[in-house]
N, C-alpha and C. Protein backbone atom coordinates (compact mmCIF):
# COMPACT_ATOMS: atom_id res chain seq x y z
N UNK A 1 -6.15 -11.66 0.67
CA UNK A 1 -6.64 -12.80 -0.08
C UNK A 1 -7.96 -12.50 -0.77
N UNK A 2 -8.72 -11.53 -0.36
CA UNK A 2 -10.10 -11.16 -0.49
C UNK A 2 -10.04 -10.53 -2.43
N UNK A 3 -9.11 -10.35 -2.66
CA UNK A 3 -8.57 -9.52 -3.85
C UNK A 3 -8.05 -10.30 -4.73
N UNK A 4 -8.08 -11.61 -4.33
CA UNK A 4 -7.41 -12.41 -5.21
C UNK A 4 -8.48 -13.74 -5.82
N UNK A 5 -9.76 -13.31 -5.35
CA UNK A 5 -10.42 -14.37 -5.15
C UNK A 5 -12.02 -13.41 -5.45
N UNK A 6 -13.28 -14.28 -5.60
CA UNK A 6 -14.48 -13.43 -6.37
C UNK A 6 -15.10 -12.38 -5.00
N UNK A 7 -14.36 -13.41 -3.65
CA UNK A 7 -15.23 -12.77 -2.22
C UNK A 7 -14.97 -11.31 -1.99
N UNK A 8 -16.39 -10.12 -1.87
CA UNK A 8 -15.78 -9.15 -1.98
C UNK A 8 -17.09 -8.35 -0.79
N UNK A 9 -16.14 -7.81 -0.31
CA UNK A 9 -16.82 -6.99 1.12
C UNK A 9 -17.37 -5.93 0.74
N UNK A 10 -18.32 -5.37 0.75
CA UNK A 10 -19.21 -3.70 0.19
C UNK A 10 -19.59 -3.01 1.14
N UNK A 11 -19.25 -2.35 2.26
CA UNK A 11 -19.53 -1.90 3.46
C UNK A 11 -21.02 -0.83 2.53
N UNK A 12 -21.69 -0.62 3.63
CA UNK A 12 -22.80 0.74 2.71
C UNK A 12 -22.24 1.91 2.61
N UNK A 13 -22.24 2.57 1.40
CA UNK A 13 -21.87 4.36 1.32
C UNK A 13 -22.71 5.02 2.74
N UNK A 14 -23.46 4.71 3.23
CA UNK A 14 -23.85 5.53 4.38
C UNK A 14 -22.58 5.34 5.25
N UNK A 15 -22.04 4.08 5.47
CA UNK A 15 -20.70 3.67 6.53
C UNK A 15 -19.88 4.56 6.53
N UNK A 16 -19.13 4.86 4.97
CA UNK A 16 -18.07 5.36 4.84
C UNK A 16 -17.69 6.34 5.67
N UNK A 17 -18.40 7.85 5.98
CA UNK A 17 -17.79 8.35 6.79
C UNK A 17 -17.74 8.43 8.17
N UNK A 18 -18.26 6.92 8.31
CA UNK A 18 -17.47 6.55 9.65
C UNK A 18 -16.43 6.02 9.49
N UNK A 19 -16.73 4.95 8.42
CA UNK A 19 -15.52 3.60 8.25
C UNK A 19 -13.97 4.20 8.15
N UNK A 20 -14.46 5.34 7.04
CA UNK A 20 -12.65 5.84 6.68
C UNK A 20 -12.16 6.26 7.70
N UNK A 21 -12.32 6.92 8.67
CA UNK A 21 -11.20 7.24 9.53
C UNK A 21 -10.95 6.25 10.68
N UNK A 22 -11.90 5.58 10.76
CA UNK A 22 -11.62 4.38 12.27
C UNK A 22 -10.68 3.42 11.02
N UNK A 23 -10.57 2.69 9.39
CA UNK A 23 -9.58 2.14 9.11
C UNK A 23 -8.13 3.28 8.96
N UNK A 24 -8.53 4.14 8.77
CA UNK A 24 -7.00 5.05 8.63
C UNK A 24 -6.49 5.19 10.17
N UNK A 25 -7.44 5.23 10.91
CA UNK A 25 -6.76 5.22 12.28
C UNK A 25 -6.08 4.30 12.67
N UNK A 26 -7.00 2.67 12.59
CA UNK A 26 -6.18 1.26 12.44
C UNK A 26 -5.03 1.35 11.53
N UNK A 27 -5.19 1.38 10.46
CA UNK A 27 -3.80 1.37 9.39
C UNK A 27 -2.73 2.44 9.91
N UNK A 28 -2.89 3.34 10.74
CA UNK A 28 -1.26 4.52 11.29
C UNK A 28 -1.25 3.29 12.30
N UNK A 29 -1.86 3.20 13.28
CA UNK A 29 -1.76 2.34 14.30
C UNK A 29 -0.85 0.82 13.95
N UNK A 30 -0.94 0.21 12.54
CA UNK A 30 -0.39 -0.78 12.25
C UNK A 30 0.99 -1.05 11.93
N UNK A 31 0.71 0.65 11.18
CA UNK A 31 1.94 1.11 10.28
C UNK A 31 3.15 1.82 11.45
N UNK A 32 2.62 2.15 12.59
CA UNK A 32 3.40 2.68 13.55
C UNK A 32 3.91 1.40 14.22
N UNK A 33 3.73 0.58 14.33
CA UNK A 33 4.19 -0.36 15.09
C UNK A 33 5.01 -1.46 14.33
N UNK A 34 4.96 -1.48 12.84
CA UNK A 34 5.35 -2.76 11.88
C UNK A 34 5.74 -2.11 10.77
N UNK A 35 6.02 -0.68 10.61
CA UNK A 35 6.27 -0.40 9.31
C UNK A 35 5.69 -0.58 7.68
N UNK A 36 4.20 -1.58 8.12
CA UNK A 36 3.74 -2.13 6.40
C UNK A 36 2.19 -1.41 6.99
N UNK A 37 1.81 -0.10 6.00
CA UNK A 37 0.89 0.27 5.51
C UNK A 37 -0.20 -0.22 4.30
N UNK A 38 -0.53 -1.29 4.75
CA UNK A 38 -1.10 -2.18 4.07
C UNK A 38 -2.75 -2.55 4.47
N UNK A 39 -2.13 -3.03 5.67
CA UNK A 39 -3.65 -3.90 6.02
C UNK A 39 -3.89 -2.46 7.27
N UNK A 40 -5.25 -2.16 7.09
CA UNK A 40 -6.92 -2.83 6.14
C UNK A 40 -7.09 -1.69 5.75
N UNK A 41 -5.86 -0.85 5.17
CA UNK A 41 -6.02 0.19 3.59
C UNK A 41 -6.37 -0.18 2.42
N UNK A 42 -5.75 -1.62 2.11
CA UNK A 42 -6.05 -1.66 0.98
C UNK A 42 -7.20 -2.38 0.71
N UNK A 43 -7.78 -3.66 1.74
CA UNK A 43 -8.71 -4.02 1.44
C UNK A 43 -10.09 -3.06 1.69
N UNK A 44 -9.57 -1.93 2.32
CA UNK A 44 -11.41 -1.64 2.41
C UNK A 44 -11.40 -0.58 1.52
N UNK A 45 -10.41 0.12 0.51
CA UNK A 45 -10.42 0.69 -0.30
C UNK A 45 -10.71 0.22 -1.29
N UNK A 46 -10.24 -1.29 -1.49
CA UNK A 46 -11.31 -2.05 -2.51
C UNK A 46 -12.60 -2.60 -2.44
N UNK A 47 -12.84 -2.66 -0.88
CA UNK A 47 -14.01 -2.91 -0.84
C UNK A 47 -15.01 -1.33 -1.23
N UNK A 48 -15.04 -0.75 -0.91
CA UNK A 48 -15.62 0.72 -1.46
C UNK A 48 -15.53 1.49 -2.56
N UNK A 49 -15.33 -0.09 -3.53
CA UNK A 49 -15.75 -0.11 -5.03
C UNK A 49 -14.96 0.93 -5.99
N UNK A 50 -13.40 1.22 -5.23
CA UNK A 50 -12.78 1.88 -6.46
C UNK A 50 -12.57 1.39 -8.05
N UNK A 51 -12.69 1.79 -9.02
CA UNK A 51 -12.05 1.30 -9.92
C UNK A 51 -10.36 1.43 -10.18
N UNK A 52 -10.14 0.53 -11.01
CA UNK A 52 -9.11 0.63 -11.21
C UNK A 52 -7.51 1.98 -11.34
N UNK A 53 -8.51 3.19 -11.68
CA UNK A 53 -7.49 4.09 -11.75
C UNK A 53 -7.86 5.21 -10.56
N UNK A 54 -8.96 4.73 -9.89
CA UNK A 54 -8.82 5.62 -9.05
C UNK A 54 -8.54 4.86 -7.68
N UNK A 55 -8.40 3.70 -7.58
CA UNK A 55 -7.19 2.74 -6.50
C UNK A 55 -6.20 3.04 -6.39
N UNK A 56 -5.22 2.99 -7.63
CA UNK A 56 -4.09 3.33 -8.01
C UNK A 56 -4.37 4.65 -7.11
N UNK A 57 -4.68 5.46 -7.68
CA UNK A 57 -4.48 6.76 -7.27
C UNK A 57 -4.68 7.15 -5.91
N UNK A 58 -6.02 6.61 -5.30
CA UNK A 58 -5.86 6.60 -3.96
C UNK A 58 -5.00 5.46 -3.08
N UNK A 59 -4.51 5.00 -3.21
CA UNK A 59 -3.14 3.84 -2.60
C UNK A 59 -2.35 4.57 -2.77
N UNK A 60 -1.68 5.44 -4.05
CA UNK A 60 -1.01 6.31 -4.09
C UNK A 60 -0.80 7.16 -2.59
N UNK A 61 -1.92 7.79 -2.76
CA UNK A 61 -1.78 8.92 -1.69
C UNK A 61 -2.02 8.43 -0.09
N UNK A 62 -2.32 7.28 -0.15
CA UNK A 62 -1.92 6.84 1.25
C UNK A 62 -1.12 6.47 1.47
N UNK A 63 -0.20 5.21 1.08
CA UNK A 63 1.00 4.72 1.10
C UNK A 63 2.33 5.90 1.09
N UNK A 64 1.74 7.24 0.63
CA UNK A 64 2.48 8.37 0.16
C UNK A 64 2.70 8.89 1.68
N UNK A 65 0.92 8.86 2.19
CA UNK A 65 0.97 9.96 3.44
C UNK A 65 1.57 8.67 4.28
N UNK A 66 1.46 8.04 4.71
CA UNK A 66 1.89 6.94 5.31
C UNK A 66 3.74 7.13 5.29
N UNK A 67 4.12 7.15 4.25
CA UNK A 67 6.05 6.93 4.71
C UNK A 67 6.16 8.29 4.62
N UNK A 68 5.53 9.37 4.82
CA UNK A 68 5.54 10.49 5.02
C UNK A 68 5.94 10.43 6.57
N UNK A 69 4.68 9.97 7.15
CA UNK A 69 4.56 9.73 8.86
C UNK A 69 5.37 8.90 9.13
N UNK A 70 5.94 7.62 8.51
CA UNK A 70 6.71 6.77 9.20
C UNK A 70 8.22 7.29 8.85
N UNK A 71 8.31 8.14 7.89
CA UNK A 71 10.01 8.91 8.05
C UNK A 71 9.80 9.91 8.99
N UNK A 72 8.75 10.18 9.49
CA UNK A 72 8.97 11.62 10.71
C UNK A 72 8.77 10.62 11.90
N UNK A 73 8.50 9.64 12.07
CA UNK A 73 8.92 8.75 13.15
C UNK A 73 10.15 8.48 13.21
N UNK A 74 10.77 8.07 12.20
CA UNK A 74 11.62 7.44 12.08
C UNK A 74 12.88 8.38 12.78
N UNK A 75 12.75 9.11 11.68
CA UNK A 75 13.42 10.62 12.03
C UNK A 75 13.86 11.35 13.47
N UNK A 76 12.51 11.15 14.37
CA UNK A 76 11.99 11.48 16.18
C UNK A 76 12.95 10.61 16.68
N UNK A 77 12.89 9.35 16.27
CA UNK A 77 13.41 8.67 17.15
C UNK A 77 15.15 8.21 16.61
N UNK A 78 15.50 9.17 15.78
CA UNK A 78 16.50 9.66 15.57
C UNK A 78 17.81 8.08 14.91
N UNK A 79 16.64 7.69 13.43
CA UNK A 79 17.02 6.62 12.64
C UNK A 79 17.33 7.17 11.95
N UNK A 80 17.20 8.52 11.23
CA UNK A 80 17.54 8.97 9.90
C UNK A 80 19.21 9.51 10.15
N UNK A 81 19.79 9.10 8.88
CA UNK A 81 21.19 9.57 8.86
C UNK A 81 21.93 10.15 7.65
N UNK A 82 22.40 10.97 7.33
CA UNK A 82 22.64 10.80 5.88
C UNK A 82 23.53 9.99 5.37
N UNK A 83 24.30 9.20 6.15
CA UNK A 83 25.10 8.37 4.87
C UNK A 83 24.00 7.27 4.20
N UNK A 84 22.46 7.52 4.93
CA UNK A 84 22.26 6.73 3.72
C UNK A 84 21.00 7.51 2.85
N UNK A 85 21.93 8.63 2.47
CA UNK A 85 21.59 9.63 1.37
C UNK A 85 21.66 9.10 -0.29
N UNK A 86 22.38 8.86 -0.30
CA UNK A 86 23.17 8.06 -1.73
C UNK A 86 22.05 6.47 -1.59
N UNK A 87 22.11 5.55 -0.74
CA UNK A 87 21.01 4.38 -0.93
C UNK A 87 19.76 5.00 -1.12
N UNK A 88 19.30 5.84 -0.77
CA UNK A 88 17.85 6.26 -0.67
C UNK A 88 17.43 6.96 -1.99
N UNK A 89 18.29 7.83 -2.60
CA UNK A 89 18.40 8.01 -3.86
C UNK A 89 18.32 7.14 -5.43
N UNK A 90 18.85 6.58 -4.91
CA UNK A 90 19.59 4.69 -5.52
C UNK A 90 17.99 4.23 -6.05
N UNK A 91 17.05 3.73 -4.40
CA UNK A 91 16.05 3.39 -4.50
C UNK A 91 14.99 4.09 -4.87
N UNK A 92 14.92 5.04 -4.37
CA UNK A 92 14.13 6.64 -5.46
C UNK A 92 14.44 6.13 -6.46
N UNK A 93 14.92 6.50 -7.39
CA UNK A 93 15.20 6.41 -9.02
C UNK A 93 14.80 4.52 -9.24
N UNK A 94 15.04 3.55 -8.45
CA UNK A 94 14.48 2.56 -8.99
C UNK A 94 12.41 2.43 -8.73
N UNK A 95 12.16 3.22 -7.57
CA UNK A 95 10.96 3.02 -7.38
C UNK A 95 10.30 3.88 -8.14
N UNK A 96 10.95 4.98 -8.78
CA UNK A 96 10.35 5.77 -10.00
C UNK A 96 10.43 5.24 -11.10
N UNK A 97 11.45 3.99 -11.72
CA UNK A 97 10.79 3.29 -13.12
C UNK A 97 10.57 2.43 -13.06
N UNK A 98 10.00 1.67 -11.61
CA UNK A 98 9.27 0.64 -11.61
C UNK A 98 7.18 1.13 -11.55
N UNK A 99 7.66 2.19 -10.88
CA UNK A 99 6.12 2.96 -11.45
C UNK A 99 5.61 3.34 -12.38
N UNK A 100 6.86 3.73 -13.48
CA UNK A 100 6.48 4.02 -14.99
C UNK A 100 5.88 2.77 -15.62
N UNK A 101 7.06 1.60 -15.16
CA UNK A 101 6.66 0.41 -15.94
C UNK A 101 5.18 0.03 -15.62
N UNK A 102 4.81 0.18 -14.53
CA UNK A 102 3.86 -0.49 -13.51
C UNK A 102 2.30 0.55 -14.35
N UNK A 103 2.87 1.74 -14.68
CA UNK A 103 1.78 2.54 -15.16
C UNK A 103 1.71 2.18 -16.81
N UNK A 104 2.50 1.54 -16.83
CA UNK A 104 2.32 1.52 -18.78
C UNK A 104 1.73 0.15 -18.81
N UNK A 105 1.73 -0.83 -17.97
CA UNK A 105 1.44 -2.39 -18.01
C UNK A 105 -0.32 -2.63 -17.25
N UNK A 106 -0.50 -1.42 -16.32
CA UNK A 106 -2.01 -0.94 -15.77
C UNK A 106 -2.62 -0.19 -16.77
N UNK A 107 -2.21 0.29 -17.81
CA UNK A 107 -2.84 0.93 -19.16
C UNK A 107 -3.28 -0.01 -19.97
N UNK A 108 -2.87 -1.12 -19.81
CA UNK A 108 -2.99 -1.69 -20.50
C UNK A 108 -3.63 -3.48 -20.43
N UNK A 109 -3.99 -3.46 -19.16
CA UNK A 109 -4.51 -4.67 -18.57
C UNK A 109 -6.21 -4.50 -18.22
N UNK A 110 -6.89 -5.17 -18.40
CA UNK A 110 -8.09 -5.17 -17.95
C UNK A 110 -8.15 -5.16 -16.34
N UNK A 111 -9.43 -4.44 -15.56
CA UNK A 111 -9.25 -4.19 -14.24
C UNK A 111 -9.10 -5.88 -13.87
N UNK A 112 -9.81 -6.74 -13.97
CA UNK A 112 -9.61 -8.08 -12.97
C UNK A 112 -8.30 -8.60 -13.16
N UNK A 113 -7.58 -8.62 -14.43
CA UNK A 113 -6.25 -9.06 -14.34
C UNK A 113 -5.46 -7.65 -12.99
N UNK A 114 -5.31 -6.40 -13.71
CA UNK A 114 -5.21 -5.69 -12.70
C UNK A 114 -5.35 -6.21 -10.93
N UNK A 115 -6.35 -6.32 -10.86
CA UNK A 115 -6.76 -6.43 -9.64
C UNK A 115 -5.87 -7.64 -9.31
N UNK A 116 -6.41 -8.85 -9.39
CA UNK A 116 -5.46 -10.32 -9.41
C UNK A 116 -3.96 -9.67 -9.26
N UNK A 117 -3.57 -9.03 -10.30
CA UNK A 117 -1.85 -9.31 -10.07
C UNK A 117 -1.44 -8.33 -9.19
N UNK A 118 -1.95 -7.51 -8.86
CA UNK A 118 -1.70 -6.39 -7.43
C UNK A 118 -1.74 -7.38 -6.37
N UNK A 119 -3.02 -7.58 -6.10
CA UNK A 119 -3.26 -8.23 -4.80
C UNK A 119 -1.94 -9.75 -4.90
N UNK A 120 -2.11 -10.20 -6.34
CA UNK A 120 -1.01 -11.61 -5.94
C UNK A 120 0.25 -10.99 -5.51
N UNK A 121 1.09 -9.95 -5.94
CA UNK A 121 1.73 -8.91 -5.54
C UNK A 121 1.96 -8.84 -4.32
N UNK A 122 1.21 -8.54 -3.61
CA UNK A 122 1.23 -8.19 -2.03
C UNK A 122 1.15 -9.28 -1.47
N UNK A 123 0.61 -10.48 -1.30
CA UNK A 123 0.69 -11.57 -0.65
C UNK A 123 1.77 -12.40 -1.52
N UNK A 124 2.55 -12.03 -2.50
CA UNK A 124 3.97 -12.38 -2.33
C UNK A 124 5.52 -11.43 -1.57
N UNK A 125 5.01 -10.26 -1.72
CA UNK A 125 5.44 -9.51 -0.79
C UNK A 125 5.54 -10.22 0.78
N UNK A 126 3.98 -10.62 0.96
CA UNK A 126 4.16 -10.31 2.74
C UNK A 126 4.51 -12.10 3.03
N UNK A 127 4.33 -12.78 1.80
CA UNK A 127 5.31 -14.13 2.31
C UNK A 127 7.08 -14.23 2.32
N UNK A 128 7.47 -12.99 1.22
CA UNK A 128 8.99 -13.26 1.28
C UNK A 128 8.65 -12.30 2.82
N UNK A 129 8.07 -11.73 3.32
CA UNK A 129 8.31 -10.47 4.94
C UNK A 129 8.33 -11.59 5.82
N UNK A 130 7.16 -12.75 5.58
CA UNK A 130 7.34 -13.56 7.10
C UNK A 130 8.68 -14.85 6.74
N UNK A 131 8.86 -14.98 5.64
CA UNK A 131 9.94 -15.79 5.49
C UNK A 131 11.45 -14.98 6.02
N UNK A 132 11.41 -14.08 6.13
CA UNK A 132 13.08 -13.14 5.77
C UNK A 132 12.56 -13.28 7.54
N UNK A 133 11.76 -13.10 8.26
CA UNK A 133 11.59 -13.13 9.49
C UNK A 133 11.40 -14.57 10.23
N UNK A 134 11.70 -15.38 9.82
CA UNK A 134 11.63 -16.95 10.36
C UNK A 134 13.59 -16.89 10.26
N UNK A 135 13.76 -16.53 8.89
CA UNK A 135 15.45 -17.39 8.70
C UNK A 135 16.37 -16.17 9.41
């Protein structure tokens, strides 16, 4: 909500190299137990004043390393199968031109709209997650 709204957290650059690894530690810890690599990656990555293309880019590479680790979990505990080789593909190729689109429409937006429609993004995300989990 912090992202959607003017309230914005600035931990001190002296923090950071403590802060980053006790939140990356919390965020595997979250992401190991619930599957959503989300919270508190993304807010304290915005709080530590990325701009716009270098968010993108670092969300990138966490969310990246993140289902990296949660398919070698997944994997351990012996979820992965190939018949669903062909779905996973399917969704590959859709999550690759929804990134194109997503990169041609962030070229082209000012960072606060940016910012606003990401973050509204994700807290519509995680209301259809707790709704699909009530019904």
């Amino acid at each position: 909500m912090t992202g959607l709204v003017a309230f914005r957290l600035s931990p001190p650059k002296r923090w950071e190299a403590i802060l980053s690894p006790v939140v990356g530690a919390i965020t595997g810890l979250i992401t190991a137990a619930t599957g959503v690599f989300v919270i508190p990656a993304v807010p304290y990555l915005q709080a530590i004043g990325f701009e716009k293309e270098e968010l993108v880019q670092a969300l990138g590479l966490s969310f990246t390393v993140s289902t990296v680790a949660l398919a070698f979990n997944v994997a351990f505990e012996g979820g992965l199968r190939l018949t669903m080789t062909s779905d996973t593909f399917v969704a590959l190729l859709f999550a690759c031109v929804g990134m194109a689109l997503g990169q041609a429409i962030r070229l082209r937006v000012s960072p606060s709209t940016f910012q606003r429609s990401f973050f509204a993004g994700l807290l519509l995300i995680g209301i259809y997650l707790m709704l699909q989990s009530v019904v």
